[in-house]
PDB file of N, CA and C in Angstrom:
ATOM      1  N   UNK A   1       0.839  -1.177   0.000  1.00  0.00           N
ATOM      2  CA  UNK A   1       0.000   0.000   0.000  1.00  0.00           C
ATOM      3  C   UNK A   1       0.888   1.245   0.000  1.00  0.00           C
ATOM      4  N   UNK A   2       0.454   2.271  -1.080  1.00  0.00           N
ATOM      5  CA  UNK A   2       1.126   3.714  -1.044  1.00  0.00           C
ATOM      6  C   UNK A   2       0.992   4.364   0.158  1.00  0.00           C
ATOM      7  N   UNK A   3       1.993   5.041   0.650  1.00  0.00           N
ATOM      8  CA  UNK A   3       2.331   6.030   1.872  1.00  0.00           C
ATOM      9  C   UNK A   3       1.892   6.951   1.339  1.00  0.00           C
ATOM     10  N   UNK A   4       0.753   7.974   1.614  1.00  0.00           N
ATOM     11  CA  UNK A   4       0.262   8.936   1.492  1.00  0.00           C
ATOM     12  C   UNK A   4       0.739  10.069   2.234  1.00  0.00           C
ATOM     13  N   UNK A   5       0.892  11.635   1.746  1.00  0.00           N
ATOM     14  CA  UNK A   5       1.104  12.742   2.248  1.00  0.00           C
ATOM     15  C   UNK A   5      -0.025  13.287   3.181  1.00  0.00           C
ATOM     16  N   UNK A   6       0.141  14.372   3.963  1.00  0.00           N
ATOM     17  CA  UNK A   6      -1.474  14.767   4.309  1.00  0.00           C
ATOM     18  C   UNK A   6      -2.219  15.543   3.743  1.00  0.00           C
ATOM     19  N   UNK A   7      -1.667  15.531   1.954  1.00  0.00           N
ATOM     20  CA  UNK A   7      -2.671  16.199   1.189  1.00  0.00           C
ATOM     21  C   UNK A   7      -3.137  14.951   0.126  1.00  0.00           C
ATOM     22  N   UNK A   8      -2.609  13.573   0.395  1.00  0.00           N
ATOM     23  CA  UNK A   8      -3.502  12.725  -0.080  1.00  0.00           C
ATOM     24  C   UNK A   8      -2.963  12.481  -1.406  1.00  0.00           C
ATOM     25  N   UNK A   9      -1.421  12.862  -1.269  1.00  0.00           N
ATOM     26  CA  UNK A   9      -0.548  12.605  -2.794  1.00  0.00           C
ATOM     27  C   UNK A   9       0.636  11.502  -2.266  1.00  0.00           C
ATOM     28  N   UNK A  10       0.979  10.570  -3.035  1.00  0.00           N
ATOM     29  CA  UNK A  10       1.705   9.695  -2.800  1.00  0.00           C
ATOM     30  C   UNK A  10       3.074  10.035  -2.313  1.00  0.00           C
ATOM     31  N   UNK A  11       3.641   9.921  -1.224  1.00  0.00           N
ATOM     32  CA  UNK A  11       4.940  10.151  -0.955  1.00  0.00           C
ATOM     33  C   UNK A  11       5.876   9.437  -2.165  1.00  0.00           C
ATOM     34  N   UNK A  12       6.973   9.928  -2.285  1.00  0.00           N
ATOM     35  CA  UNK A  12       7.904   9.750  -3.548  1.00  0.00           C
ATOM     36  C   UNK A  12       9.425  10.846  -2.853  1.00  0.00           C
ATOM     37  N   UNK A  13      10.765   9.740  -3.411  1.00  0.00           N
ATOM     38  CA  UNK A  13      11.703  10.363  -3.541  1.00  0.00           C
ATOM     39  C   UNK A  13      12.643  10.440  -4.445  1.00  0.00           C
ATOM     40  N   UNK A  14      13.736  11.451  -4.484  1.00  0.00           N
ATOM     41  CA  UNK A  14      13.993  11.906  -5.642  1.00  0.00           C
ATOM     42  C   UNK A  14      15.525  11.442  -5.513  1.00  0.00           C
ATOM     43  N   UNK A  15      16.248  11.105  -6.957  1.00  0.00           N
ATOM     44  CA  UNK A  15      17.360  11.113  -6.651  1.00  0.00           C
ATOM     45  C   UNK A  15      18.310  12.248  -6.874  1.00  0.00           C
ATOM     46  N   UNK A  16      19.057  12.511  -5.945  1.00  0.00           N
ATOM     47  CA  UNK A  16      20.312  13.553  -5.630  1.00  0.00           C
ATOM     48  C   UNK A  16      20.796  14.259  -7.372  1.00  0.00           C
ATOM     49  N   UNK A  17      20.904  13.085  -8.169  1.00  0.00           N
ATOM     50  CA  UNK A  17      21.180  13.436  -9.502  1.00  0.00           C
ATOM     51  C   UNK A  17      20.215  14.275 -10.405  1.00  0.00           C
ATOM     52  N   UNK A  18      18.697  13.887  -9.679  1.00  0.00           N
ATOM     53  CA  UNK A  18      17.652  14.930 -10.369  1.00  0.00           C
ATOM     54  C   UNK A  18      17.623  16.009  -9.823  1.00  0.00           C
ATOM     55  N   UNK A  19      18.049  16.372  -8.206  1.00  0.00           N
ATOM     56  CA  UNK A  19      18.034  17.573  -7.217  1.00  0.00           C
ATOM     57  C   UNK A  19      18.836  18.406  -8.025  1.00  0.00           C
ATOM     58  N   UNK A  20      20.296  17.787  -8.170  1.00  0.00           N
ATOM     59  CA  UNK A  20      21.354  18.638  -8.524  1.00  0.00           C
ATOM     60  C   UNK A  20      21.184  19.229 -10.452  1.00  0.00           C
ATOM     61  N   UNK A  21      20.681  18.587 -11.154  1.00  0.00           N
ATOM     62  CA  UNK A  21      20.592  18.511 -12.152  1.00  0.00           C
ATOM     63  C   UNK A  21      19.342  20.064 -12.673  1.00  0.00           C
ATOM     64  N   UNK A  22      18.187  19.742 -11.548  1.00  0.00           N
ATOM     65  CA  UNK A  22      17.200  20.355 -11.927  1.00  0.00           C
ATOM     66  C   UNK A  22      17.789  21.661 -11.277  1.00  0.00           C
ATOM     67  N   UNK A  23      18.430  21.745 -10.146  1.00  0.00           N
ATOM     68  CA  UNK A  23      18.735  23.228  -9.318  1.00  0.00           C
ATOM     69  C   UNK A  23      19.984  23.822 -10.223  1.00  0.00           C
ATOM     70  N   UNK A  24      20.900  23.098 -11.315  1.00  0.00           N
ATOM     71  CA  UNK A  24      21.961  23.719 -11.820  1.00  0.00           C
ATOM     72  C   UNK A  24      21.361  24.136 -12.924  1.00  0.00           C
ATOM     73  N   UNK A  25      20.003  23.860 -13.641  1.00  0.00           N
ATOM     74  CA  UNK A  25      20.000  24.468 -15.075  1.00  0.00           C
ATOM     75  C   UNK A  25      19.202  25.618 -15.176  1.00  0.00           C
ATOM     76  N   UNK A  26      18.955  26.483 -14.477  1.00  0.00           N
ATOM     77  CA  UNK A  26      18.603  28.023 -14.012  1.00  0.00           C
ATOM     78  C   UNK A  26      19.600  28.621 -13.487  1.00  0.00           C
ATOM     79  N   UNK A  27      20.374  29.017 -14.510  1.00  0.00           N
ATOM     80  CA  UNK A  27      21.561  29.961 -13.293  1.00  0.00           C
ATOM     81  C   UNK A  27      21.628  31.155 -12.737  1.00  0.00           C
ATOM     82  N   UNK A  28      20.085  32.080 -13.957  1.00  0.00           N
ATOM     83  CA  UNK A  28      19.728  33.070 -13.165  1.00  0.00           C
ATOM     84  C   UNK A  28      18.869  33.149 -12.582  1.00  0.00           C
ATOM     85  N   UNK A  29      18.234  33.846 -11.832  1.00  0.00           N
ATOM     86  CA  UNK A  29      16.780  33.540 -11.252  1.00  0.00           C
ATOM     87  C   UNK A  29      15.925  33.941 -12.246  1.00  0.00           C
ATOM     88  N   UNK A  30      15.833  35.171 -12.842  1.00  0.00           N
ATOM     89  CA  UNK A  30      14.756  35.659 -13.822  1.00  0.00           C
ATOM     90  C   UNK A  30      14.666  34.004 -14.849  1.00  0.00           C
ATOM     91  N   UNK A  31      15.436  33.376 -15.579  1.00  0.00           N
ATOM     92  CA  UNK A  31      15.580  32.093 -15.864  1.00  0.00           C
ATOM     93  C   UNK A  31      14.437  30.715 -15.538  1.00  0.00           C
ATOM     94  N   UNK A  32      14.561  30.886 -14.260  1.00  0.00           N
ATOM     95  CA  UNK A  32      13.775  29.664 -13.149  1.00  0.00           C
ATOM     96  C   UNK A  32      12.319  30.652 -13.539  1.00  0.00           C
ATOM     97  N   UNK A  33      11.981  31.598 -13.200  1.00  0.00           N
ATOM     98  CA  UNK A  33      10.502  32.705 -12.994  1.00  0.00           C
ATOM     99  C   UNK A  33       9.953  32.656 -14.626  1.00  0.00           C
ATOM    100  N   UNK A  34      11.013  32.586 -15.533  1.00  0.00           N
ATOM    101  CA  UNK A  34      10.330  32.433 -17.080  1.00  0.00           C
ATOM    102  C   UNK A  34       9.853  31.089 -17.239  1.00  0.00           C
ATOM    103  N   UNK A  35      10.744  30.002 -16.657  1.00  0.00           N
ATOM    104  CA  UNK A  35      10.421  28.514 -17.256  1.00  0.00           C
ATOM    105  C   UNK A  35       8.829  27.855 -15.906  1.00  0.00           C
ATOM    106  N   UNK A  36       8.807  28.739 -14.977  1.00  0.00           N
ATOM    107  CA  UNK A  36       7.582  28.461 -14.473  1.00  0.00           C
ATOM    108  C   UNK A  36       6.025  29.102 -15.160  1.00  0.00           C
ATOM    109  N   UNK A  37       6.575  29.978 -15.103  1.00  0.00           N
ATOM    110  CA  UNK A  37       5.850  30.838 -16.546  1.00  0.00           C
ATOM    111  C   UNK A  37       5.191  30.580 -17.865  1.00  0.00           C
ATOM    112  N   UNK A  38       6.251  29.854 -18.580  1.00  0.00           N
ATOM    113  CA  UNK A  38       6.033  29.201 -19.494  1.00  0.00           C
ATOM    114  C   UNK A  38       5.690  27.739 -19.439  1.00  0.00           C
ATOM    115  N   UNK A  39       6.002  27.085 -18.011  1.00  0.00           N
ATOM    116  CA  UNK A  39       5.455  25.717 -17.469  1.00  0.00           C
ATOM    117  C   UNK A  39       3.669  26.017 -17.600  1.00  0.00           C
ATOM    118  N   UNK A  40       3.282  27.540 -17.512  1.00  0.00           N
ATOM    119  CA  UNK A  40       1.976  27.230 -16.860  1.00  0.00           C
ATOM    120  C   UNK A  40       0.872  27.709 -18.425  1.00  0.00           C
ATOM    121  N   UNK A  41       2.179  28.179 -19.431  1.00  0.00           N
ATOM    122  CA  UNK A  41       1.263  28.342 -20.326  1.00  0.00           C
ATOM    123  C   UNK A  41       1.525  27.256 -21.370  1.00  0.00           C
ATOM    124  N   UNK A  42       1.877  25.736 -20.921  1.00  0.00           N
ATOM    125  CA  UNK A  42       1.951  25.127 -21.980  1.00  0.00           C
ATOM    126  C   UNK A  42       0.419  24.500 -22.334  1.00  0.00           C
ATOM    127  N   UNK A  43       0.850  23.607 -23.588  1.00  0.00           N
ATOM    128  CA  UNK A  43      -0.520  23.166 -23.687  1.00  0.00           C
ATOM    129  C   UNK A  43      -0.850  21.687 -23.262  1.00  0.00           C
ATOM    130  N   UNK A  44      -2.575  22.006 -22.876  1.00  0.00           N
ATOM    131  CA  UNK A  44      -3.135  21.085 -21.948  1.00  0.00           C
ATOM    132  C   UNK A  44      -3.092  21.831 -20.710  1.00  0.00           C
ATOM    133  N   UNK A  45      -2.309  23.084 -19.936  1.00  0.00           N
ATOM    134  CA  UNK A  45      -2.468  23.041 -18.971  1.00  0.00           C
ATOM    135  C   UNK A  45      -3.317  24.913 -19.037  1.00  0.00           C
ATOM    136  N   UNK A  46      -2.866  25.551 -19.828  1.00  0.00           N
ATOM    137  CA  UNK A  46      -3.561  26.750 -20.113  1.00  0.00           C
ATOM    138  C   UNK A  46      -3.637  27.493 -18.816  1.00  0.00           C
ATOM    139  N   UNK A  47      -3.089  27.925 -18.343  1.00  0.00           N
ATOM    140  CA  UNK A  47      -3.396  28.965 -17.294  1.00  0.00           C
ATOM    141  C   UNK A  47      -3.956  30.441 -17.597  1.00  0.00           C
ATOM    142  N   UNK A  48      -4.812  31.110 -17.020  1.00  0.00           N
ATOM    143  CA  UNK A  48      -5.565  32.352 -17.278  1.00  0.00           C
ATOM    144  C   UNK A  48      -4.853  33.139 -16.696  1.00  0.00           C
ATOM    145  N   UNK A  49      -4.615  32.611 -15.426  1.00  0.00           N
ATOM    146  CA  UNK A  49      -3.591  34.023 -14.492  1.00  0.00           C
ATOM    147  C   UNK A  49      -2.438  32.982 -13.690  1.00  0.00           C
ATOM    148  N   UNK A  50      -1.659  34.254 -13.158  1.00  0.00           N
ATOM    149  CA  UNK A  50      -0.053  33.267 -12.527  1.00  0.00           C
ATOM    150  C   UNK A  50      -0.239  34.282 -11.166  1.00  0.00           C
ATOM    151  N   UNK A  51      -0.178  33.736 -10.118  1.00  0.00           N
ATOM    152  CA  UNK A  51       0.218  35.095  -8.917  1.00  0.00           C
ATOM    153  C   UNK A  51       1.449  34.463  -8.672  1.00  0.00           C
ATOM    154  N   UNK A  52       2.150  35.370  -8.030  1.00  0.00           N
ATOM    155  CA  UNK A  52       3.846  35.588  -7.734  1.00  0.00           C
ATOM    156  C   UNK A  52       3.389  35.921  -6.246  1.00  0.00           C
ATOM    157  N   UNK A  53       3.837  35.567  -4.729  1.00  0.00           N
ATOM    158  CA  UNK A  53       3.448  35.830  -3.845  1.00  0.00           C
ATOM    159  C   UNK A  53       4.598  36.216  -3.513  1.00  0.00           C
ATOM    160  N   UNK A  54       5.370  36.463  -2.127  1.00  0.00           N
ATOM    161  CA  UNK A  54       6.028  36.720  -0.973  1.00  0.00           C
ATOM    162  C   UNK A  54       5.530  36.275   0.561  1.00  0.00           C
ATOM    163  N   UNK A  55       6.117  34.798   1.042  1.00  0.00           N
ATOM    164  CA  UNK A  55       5.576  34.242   2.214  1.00  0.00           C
ATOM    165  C   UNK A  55       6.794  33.967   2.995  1.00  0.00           C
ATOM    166  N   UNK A  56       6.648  34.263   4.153  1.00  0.00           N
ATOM    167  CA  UNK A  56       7.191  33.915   5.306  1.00  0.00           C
ATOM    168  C   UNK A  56       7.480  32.510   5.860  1.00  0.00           C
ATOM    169  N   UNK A  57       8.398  31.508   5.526  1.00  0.00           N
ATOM    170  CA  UNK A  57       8.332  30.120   5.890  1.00  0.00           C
ATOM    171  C   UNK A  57       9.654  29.879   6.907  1.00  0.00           C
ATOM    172  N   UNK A  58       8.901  29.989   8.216  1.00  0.00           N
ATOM    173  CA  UNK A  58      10.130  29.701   9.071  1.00  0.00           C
ATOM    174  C   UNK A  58      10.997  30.618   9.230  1.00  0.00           C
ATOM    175  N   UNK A  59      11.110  32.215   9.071  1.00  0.00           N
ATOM    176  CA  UNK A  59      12.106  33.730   9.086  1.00  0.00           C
ATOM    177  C   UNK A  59      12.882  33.477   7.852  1.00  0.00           C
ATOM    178  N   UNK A  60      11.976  32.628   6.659  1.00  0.00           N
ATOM    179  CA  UNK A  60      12.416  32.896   5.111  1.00  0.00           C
ATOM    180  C   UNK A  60      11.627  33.596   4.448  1.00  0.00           C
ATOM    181  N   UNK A  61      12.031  34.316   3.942  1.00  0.00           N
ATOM    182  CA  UNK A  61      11.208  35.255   2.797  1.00  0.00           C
ATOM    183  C   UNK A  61      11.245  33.781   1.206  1.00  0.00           C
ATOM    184  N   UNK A  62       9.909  33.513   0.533  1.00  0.00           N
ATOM    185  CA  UNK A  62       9.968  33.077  -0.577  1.00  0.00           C
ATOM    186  C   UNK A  62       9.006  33.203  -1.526  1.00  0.00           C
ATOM    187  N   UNK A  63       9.242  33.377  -2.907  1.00  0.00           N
ATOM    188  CA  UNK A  63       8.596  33.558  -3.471  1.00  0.00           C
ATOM    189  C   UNK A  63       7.389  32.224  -3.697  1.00  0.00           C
ATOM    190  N   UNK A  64       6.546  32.575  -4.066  1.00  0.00           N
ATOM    191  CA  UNK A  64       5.171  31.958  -4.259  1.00  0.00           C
ATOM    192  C   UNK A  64       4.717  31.754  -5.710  1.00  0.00           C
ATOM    193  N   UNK A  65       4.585  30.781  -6.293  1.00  0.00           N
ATOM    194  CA  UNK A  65       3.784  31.176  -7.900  1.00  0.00           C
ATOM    195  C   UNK A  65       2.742  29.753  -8.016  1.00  0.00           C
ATOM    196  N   UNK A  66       1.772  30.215  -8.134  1.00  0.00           N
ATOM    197  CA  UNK A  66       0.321  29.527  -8.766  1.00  0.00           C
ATOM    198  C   UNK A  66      -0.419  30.390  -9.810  1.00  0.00           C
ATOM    199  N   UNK A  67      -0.947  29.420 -10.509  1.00  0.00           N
ATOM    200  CA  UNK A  67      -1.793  29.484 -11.580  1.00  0.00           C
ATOM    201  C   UNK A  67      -2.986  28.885 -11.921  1.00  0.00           C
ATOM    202  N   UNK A  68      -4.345  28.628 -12.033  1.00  0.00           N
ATOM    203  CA  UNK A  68      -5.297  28.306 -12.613  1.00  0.00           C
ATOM    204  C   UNK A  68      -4.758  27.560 -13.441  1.00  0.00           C
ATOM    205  N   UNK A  69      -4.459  26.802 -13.468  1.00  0.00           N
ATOM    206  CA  UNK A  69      -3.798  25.796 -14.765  1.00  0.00           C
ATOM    207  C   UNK A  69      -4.535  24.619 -14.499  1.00  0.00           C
ATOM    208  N   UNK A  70      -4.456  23.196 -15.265  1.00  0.00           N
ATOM    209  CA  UNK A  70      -5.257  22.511 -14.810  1.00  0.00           C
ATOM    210  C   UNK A  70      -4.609  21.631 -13.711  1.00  0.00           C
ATOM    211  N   UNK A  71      -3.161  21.758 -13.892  1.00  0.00           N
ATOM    212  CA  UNK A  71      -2.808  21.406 -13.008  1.00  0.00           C
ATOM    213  C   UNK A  71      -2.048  19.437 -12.980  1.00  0.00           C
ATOM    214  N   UNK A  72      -1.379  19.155 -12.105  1.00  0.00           N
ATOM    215  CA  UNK A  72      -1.191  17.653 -12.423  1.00  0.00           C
ATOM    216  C   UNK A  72      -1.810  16.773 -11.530  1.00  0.00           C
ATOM    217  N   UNK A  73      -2.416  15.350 -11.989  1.00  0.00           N
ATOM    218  CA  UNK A  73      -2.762  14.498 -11.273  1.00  0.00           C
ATOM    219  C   UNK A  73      -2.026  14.051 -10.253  1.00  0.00           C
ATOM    220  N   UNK A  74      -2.627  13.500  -8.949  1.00  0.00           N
ATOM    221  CA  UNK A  74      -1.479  12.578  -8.338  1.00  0.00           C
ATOM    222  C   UNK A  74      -0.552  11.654  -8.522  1.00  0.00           C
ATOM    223  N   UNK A  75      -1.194  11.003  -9.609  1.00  0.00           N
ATOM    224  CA  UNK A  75      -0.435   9.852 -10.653  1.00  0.00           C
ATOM    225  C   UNK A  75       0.844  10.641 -11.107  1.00  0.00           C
ATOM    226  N   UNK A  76       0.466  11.795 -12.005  1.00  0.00           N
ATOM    227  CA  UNK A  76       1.610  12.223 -13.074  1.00  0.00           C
ATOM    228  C   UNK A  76       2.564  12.728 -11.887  1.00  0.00           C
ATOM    229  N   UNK A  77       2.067  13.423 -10.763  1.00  0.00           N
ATOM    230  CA  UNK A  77       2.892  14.828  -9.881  1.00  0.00           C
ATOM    231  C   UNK A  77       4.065  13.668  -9.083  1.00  0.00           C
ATOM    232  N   UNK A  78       3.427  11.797  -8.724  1.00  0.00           N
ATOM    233  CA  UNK A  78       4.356  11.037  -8.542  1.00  0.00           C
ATOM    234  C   UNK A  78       5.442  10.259  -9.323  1.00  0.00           C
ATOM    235  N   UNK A  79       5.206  10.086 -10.471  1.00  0.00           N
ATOM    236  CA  UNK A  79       5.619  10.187 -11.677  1.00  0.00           C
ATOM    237  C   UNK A  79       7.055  10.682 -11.867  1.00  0.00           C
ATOM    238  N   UNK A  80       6.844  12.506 -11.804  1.00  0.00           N
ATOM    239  CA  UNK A  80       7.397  13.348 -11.927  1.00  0.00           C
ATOM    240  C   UNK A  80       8.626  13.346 -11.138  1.00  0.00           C
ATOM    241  N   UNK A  81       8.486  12.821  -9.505  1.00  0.00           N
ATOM    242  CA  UNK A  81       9.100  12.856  -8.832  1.00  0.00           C
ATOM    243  C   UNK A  81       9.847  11.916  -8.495  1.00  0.00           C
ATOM    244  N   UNK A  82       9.286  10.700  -9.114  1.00  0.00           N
ATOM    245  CA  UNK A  82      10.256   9.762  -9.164  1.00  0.00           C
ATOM    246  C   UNK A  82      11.539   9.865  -9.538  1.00  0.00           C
TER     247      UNK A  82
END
C-alpha cells in the first residue's frame, strides 16, 4: 500500500542526480521565474492568471507562484518525482 502525504498525494523520492541537475539548469533567477511561466502556459495546462506571492516560511522570505492551470494528477505529480 502507497504512503500517502497529508494532502492525499503519494509520498515519492527523488534522486540527488535529479536535485542537482534540476537546481543547476537556471543559473539566473529571472531564468527559473520564465520557465515556471512558461510551465503554466503550456498546452493542456492553459493557465488564465499566474500570482507571484512573498511568504514567510520559518524567518524565510519566498517567493510563491500559482496558476489556474489545470494542473497535475497525483499519478503524473508522482511520476514526476520519481
Amino acid at each position: 500500500m502507497a504512503r500517502l502525504s497529508e494532502h492525499g498525494i503519494r509520498l515519492s523520492s527523488m534522486s540527488p542526480s535529479f536535485l542537482n541537475s534540476n537546481s543547476t539548469s537556471h543559473t539566473w533567477p529571472f531564468s527559473a521565474v520564465a520557465e515556471l511561466i512558461d510551465n503554466a502556459s503550456d498546452p493542456g495546462v492553459s493557465a488564465k492568471q499566474i500570482w507571484i506571492d512573498v511568504v514567510d516560511e520559518g524567518g524565510h522570505l519566498c517567493l510563491t507562484f500559482t496558476d489556474n492551470g489545470s494542473g497535475m494528477t497525483p499519478s503524473k505529480l508522482h511520476k514526476m518525482l520519481r
